[in-house]
PDB file of N, CA and C in Angstrom:
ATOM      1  N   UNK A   1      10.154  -2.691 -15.034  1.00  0.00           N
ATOM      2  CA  UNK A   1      11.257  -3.398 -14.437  1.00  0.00           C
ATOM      3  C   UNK A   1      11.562  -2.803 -13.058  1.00  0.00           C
ATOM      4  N   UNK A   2      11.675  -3.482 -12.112  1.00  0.00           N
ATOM      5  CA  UNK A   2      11.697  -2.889 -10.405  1.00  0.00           C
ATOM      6  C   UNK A   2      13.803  -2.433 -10.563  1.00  0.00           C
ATOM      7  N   UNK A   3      13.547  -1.430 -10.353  1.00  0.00           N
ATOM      8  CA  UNK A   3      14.881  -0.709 -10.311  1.00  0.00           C
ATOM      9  C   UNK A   3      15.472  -0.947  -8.771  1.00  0.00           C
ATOM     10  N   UNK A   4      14.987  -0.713  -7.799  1.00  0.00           N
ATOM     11  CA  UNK A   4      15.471  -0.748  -6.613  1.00  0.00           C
ATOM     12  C   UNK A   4      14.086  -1.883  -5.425  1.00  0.00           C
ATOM     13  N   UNK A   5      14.689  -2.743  -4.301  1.00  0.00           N
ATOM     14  CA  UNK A   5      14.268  -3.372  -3.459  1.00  0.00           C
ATOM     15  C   UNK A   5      14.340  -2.851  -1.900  1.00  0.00           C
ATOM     16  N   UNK A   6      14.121  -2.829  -0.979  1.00  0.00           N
ATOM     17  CA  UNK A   6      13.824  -2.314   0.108  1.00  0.00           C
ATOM     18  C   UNK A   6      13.309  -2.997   1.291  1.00  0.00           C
ATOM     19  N   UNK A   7      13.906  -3.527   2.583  1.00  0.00           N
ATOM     20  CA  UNK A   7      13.520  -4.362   3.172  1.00  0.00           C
ATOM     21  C   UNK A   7      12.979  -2.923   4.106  1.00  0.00           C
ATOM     22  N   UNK A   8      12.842  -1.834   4.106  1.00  0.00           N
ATOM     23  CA  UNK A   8      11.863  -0.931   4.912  1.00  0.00           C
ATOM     24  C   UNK A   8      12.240   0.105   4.025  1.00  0.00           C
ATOM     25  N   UNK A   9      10.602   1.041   4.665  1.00  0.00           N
ATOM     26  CA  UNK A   9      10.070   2.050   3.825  1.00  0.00           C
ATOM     27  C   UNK A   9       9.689   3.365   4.483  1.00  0.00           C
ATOM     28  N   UNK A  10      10.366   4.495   4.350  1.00  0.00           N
ATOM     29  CA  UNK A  10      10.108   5.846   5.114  1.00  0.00           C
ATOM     30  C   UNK A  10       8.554   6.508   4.336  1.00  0.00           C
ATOM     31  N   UNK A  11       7.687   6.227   5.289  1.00  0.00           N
ATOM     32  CA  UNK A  11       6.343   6.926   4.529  1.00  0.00           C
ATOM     33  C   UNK A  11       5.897   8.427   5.248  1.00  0.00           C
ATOM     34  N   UNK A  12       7.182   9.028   6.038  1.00  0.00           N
ATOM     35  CA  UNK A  12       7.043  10.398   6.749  1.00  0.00           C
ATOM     36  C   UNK A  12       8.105  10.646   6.967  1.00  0.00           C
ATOM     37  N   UNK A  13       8.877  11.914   7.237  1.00  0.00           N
ATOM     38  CA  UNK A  13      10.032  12.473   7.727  1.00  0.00           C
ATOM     39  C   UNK A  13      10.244  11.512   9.464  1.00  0.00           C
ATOM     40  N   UNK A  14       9.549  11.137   9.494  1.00  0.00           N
ATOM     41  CA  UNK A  14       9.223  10.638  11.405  1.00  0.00           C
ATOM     42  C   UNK A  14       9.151   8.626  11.286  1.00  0.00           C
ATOM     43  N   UNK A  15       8.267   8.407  10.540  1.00  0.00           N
ATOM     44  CA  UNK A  15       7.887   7.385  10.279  1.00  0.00           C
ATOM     45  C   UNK A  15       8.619   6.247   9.084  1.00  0.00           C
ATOM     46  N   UNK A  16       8.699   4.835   9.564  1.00  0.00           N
ATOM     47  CA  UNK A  16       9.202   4.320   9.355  1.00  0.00           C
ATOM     48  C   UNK A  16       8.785   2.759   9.180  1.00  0.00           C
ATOM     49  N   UNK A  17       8.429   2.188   8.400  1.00  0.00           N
ATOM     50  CA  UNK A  17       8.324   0.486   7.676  1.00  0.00           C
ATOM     51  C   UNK A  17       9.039  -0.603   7.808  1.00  0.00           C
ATOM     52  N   UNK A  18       9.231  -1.645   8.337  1.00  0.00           N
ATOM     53  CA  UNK A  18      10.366  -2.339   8.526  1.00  0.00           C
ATOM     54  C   UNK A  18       9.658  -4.239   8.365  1.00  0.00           C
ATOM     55  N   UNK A  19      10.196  -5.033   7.788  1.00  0.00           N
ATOM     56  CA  UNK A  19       9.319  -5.930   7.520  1.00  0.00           C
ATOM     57  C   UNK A  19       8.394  -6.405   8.490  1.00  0.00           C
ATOM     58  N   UNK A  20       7.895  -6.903   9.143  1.00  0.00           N
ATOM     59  CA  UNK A  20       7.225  -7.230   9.774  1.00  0.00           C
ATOM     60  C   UNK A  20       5.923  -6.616  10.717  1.00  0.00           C
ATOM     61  N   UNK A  21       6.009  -5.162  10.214  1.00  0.00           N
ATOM     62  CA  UNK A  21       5.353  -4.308  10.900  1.00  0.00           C
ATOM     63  C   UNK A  21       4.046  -3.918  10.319  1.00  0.00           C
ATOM     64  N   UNK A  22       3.196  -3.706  11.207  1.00  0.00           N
ATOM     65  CA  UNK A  22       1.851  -3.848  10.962  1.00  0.00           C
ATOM     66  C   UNK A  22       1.063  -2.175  10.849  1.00  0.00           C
ATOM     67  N   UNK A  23       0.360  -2.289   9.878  1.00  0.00           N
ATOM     68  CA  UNK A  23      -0.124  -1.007   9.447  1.00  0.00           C
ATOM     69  C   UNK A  23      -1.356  -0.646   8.746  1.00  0.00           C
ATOM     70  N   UNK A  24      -2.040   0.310   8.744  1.00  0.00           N
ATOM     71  CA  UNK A  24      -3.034   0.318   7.862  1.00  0.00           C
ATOM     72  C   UNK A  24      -3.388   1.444   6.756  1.00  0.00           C
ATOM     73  N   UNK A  25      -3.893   1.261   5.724  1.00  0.00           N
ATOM     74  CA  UNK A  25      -3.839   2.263   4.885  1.00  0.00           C
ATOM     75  C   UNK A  25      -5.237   3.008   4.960  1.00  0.00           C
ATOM     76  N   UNK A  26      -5.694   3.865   4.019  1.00  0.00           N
ATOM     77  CA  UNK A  26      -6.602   5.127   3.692  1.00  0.00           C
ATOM     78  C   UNK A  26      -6.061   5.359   2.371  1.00  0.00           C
ATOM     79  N   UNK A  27      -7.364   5.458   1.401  1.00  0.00           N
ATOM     80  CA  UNK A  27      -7.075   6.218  -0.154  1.00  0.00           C
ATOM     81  C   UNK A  27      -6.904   5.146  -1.470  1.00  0.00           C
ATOM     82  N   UNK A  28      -6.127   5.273  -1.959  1.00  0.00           N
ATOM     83  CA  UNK A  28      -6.073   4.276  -2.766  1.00  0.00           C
ATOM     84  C   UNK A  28      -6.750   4.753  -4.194  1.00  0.00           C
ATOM     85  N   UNK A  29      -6.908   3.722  -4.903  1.00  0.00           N
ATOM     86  CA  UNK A  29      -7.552   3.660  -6.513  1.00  0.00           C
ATOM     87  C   UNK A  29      -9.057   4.035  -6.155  1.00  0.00           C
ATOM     88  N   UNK A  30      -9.460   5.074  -7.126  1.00  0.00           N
ATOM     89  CA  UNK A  30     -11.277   5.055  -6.835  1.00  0.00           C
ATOM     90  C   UNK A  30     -11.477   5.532  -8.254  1.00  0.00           C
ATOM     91  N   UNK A  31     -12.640   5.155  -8.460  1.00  0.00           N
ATOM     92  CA  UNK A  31     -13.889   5.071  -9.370  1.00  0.00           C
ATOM     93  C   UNK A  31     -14.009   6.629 -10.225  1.00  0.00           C
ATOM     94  N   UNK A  32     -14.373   6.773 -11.086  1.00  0.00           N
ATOM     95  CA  UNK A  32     -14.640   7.767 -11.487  1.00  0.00           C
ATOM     96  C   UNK A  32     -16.018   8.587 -11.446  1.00  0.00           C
ATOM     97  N   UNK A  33     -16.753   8.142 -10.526  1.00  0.00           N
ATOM     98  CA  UNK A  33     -17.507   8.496  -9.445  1.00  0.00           C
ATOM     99  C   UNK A  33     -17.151   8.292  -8.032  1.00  0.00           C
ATOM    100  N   UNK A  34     -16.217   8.461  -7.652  1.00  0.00           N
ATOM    101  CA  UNK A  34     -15.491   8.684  -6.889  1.00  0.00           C
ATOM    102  C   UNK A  34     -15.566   7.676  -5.462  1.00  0.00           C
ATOM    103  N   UNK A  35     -15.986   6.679  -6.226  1.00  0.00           N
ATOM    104  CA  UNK A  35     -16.062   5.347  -5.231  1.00  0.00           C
ATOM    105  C   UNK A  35     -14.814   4.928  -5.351  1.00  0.00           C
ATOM    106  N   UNK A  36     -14.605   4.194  -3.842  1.00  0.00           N
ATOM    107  CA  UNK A  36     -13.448   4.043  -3.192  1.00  0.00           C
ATOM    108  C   UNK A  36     -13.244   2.329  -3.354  1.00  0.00           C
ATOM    109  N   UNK A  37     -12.156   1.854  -4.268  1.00  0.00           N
ATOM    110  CA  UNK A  37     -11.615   0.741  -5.106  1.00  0.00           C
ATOM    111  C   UNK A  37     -10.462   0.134  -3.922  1.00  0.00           C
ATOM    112  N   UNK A  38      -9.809   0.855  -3.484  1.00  0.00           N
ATOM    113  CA  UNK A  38      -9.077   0.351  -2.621  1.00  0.00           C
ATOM    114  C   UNK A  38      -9.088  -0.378  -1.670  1.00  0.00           C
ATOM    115  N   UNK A  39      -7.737  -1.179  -1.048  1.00  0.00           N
ATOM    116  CA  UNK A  39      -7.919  -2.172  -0.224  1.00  0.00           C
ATOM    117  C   UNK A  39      -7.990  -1.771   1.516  1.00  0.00           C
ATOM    118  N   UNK A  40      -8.420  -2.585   2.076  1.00  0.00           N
ATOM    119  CA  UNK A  40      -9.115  -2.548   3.398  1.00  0.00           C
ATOM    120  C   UNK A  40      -8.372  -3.354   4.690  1.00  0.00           C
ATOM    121  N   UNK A  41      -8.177  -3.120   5.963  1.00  0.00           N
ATOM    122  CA  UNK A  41      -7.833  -3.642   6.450  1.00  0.00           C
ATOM    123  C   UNK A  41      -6.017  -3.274   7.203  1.00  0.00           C
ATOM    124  N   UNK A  42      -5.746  -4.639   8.162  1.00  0.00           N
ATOM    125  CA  UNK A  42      -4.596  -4.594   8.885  1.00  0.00           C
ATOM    126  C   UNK A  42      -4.021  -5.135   7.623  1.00  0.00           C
ATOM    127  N   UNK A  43      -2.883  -4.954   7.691  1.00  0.00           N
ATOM    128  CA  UNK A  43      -1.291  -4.945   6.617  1.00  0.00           C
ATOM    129  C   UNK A  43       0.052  -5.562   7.488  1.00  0.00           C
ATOM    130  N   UNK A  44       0.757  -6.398   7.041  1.00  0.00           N
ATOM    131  CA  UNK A  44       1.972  -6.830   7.694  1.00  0.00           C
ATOM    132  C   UNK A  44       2.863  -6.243   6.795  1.00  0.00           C
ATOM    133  N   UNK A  45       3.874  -5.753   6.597  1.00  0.00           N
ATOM    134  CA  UNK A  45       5.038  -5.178   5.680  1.00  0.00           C
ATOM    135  C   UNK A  45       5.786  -6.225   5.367  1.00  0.00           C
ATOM    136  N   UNK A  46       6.035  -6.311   3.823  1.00  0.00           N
ATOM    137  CA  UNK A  46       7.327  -7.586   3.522  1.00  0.00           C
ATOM    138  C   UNK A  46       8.137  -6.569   2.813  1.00  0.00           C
ATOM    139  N   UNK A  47       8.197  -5.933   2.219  1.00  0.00           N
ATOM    140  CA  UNK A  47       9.184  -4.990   1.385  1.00  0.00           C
ATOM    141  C   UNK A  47       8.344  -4.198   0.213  1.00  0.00           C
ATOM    142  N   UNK A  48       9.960  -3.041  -0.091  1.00  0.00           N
ATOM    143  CA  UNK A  48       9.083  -2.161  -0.738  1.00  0.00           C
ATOM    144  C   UNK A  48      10.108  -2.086  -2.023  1.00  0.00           C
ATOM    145  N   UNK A  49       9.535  -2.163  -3.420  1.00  0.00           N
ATOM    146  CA  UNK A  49      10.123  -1.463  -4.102  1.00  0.00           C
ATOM    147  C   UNK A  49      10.132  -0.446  -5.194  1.00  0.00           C
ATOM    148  N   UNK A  50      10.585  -0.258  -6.021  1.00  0.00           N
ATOM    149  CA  UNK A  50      10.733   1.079  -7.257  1.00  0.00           C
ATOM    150  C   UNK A  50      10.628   0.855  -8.574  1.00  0.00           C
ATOM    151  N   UNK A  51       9.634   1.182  -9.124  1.00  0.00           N
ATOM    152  CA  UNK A  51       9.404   0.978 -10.718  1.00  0.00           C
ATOM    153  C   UNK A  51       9.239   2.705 -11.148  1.00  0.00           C
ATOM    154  N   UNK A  52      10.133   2.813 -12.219  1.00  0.00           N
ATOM    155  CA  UNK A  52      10.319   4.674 -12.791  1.00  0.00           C
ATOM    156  C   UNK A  52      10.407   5.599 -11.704  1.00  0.00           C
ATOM    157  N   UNK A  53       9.515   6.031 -11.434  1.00  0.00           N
ATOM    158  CA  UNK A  53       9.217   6.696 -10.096  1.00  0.00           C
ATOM    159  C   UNK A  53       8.111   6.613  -9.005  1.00  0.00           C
ATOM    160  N   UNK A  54       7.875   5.426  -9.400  1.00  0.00           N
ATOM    161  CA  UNK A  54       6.839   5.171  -8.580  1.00  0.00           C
ATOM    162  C   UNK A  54       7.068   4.029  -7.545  1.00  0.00           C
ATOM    163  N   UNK A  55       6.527   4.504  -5.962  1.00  0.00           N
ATOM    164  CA  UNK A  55       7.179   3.259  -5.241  1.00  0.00           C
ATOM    165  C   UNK A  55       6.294   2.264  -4.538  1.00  0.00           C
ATOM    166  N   UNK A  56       6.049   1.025  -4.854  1.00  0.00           N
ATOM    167  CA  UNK A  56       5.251   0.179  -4.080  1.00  0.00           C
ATOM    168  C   UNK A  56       5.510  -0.708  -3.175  1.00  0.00           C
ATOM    169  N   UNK A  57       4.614  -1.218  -1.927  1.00  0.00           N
ATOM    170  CA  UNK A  57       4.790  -1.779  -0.914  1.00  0.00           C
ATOM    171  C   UNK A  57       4.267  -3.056  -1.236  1.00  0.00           C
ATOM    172  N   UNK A  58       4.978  -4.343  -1.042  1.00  0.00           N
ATOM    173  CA  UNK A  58       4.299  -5.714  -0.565  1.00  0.00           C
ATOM    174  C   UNK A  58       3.977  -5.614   0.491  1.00  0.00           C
ATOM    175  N   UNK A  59       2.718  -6.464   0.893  1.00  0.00           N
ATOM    176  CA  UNK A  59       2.112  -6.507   2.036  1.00  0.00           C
ATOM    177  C   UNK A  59       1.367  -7.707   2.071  1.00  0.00           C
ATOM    178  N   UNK A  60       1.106  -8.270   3.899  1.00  0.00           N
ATOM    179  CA  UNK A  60      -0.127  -9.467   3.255  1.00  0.00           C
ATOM    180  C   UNK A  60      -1.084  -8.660   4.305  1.00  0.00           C
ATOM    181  N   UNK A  61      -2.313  -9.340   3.886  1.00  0.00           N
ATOM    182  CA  UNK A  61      -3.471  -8.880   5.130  1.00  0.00           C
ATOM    183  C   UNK A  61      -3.576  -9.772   6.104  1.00  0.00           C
ATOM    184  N   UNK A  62      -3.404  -9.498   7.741  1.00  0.00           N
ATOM    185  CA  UNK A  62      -3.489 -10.128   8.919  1.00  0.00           C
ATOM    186  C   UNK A  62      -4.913  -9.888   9.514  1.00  0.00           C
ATOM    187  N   UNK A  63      -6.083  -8.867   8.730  1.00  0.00           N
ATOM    188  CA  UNK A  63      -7.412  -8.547   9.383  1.00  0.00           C
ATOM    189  C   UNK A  63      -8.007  -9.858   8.775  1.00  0.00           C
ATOM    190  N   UNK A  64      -8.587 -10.466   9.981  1.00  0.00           N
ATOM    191  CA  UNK A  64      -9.397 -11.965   9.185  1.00  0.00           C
ATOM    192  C   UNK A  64     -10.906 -11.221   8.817  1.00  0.00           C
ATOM    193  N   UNK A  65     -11.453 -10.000   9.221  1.00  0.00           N
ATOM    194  CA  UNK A  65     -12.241  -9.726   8.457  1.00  0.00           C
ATOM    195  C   UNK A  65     -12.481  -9.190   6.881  1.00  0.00           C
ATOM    196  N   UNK A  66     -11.501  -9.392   6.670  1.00  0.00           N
ATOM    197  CA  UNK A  66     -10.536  -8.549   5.191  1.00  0.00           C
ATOM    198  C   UNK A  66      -9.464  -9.871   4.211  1.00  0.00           C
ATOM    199  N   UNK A  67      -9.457 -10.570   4.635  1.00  0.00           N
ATOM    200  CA  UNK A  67      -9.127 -11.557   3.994  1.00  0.00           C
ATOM    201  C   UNK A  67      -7.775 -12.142   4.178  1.00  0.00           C
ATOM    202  N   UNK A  68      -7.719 -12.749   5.772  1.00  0.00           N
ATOM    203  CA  UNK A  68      -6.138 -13.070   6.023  1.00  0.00           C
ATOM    204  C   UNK A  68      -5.321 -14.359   5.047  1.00  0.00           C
ATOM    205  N   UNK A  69      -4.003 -13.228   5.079  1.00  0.00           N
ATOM    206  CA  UNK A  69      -2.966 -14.128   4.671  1.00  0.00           C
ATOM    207  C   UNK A  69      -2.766 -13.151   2.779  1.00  0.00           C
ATOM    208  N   UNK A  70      -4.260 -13.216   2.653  1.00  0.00           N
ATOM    209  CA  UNK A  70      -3.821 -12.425   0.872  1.00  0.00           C
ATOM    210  C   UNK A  70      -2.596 -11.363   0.633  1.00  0.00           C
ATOM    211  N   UNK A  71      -2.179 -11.494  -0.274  1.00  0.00           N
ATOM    212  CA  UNK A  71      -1.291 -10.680  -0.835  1.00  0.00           C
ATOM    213  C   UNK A  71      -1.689  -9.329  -1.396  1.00  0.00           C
ATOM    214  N   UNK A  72      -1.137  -8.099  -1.184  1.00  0.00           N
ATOM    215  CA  UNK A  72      -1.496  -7.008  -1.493  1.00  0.00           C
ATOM    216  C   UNK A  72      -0.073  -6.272  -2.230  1.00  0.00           C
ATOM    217  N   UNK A  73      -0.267  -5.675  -3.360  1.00  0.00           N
ATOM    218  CA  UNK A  73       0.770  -4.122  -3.659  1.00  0.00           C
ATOM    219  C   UNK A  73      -0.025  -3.052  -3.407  1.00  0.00           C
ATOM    220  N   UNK A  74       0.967  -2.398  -2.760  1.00  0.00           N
ATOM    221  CA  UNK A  74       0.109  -0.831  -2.607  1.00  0.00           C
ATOM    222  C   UNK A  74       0.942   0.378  -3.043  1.00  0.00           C
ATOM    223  N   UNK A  75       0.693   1.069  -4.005  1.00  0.00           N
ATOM    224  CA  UNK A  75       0.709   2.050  -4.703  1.00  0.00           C
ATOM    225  C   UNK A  75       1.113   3.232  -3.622  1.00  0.00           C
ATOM    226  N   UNK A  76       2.305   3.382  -3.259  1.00  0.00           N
ATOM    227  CA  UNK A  76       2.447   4.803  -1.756  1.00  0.00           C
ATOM    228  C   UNK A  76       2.933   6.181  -1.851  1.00  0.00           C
ATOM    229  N   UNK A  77       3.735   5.920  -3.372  1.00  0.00           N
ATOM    230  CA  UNK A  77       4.653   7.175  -4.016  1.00  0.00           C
ATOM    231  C   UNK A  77       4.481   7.209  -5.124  1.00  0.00           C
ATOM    232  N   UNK A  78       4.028   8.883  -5.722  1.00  0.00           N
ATOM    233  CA  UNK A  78       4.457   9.046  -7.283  1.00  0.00           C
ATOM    234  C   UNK A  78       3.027   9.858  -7.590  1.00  0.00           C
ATOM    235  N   UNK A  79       3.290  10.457  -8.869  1.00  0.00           N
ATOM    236  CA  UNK A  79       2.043  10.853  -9.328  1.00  0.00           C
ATOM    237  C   UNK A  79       0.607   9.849  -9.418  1.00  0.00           C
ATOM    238  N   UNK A  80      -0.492  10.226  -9.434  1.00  0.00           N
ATOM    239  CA  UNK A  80      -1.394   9.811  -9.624  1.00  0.00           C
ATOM    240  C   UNK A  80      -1.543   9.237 -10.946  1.00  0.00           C
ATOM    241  N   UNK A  81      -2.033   7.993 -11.815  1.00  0.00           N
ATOM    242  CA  UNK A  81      -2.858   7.978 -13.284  1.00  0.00           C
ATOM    243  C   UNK A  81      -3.649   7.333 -13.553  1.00  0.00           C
ATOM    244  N   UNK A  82      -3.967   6.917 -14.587  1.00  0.00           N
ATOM    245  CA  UNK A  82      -4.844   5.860 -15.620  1.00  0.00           C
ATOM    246  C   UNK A  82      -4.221   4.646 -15.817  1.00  0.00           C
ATOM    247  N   UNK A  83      -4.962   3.909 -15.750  1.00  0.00           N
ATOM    248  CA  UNK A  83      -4.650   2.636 -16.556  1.00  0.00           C
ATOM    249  C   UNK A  83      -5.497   2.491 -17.757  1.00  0.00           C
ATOM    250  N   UNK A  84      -4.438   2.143 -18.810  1.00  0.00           N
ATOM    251  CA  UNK A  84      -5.091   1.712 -20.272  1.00  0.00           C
ATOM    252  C   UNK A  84      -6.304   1.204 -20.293  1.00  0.00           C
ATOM    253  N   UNK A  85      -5.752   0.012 -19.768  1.00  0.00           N
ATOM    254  CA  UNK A  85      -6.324  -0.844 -19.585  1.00  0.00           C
ATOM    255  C   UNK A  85      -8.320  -0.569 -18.818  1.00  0.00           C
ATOM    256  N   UNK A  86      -7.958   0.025 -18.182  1.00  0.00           N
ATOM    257  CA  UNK A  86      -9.243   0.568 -17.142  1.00  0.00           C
ATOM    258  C   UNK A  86      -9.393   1.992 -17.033  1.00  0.00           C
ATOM    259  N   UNK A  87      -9.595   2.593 -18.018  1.00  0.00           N
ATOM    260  CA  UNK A  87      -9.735   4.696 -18.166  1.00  0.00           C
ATOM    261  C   UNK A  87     -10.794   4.473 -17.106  1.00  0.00           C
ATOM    262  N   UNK A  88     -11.671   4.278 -16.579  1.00  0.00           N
ATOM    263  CA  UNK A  88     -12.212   4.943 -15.536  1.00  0.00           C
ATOM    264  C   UNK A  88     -12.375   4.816 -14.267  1.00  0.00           C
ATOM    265  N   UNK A  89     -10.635   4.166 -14.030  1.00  0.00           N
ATOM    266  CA  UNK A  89     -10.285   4.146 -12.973  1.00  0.00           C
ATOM    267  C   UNK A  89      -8.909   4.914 -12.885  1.00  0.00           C
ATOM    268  N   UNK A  90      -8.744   6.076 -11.157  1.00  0.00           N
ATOM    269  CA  UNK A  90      -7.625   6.448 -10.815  1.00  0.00           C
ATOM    270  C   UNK A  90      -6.557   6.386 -10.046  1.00  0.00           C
ATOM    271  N   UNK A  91      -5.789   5.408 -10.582  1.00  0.00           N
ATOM    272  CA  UNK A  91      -4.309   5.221  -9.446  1.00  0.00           C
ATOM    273  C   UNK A  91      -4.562   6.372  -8.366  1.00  0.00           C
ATOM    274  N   UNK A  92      -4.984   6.448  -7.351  1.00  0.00           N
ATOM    275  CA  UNK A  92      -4.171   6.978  -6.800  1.00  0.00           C
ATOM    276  C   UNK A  92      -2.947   6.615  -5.406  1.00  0.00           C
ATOM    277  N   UNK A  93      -2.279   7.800  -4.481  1.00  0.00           N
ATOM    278  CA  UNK A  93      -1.442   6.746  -3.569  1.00  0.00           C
ATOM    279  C   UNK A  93      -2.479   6.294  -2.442  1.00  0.00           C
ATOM    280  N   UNK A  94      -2.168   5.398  -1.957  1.00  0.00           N
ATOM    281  CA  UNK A  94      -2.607   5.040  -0.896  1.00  0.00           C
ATOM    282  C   UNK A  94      -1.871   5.691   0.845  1.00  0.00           C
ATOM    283  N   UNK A  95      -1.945   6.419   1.624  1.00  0.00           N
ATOM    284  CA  UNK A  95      -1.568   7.178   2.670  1.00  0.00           C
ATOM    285  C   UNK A  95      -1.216   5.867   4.069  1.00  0.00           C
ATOM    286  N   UNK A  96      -0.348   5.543   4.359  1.00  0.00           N
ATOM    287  CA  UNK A  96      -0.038   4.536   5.468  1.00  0.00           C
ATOM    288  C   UNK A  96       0.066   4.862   6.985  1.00  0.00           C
ATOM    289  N   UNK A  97      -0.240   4.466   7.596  1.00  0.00           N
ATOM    290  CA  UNK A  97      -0.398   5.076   9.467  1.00  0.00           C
ATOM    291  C   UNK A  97       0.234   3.079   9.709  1.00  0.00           C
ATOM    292  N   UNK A  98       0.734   3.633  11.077  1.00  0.00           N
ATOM    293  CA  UNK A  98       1.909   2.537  11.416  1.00  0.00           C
ATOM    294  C   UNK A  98       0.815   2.425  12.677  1.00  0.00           C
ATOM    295  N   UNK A  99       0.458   0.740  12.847  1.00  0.00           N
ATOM    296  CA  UNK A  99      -0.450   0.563  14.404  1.00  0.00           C
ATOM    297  C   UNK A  99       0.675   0.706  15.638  1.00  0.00           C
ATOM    298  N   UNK A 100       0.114   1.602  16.396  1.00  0.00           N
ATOM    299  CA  UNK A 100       1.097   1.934  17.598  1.00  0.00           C
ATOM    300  C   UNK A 100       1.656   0.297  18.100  1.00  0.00           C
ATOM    301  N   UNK A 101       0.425  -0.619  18.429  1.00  0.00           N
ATOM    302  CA  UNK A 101       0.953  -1.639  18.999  1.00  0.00           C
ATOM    303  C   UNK A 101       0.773  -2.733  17.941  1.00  0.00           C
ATOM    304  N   UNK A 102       1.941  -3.718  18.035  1.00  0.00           N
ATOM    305  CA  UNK A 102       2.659  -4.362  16.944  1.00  0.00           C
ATOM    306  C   UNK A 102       1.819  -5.910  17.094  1.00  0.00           C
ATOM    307  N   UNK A 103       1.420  -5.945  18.505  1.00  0.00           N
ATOM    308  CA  UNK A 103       0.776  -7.763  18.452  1.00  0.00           C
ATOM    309  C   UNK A 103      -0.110  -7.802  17.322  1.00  0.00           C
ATOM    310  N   UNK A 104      -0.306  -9.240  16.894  1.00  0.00           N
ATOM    311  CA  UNK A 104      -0.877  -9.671  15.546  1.00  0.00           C
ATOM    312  C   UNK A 104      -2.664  -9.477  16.141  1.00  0.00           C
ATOM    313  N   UNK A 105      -3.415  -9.954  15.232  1.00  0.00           N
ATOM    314  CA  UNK A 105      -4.889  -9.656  15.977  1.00  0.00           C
ATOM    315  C   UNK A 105      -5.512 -11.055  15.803  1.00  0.00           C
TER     316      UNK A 105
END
């Protein structure tokens, strides 16, 4: 159940998320051979919110080499785990960098 909503998201003591802002990630879910599951690409920010302790970002993708317009959650806060569902795969967070310049591509 999402406990808390968030129209921006502090992902550094410095740094800062705000809807519309464009960003890209590093890290994510990987393989238990340590292949990299995670998603790719430019990111637009729509909001962020809170399930237990863990906090996730909506996002869509604006890289048309990456699949514009799709919808993304990204996993940014909280311990690492398993899914039942999929043991040999590992949540992990995904790390966010903010694109200095904001025009769309």
């Amino acid at each position: 159940m999402i406990q808390s909503m968030e129209s921006t998201f502090r992902y550094s003591p410095r740094g800062e998320l705000k809807r519309g802002d464009l960003f890209r990630v590093s890290g994510g879910p990987i393989y238990r051979d340590k292949r990299r599951l995670g998603h790719r690409g430019t990111f637009e920010f729509l909001y962020a919110f809170q399930i237990g302790k863990r906090v996730y970002i909506e996002a869509r993708e604006v890289d048309p080499n990456y699949g514009y317009g799709r919808s993304a959650t990204l996993f940014v806060k909280g311990r690492s785990y398993r899914r039942p569902a999929t043991p040999g795969v590992m949540v992990k967070t995904y790390k966010v960098r903010k694109l200095r310049n904001q025009q769309t591509i």
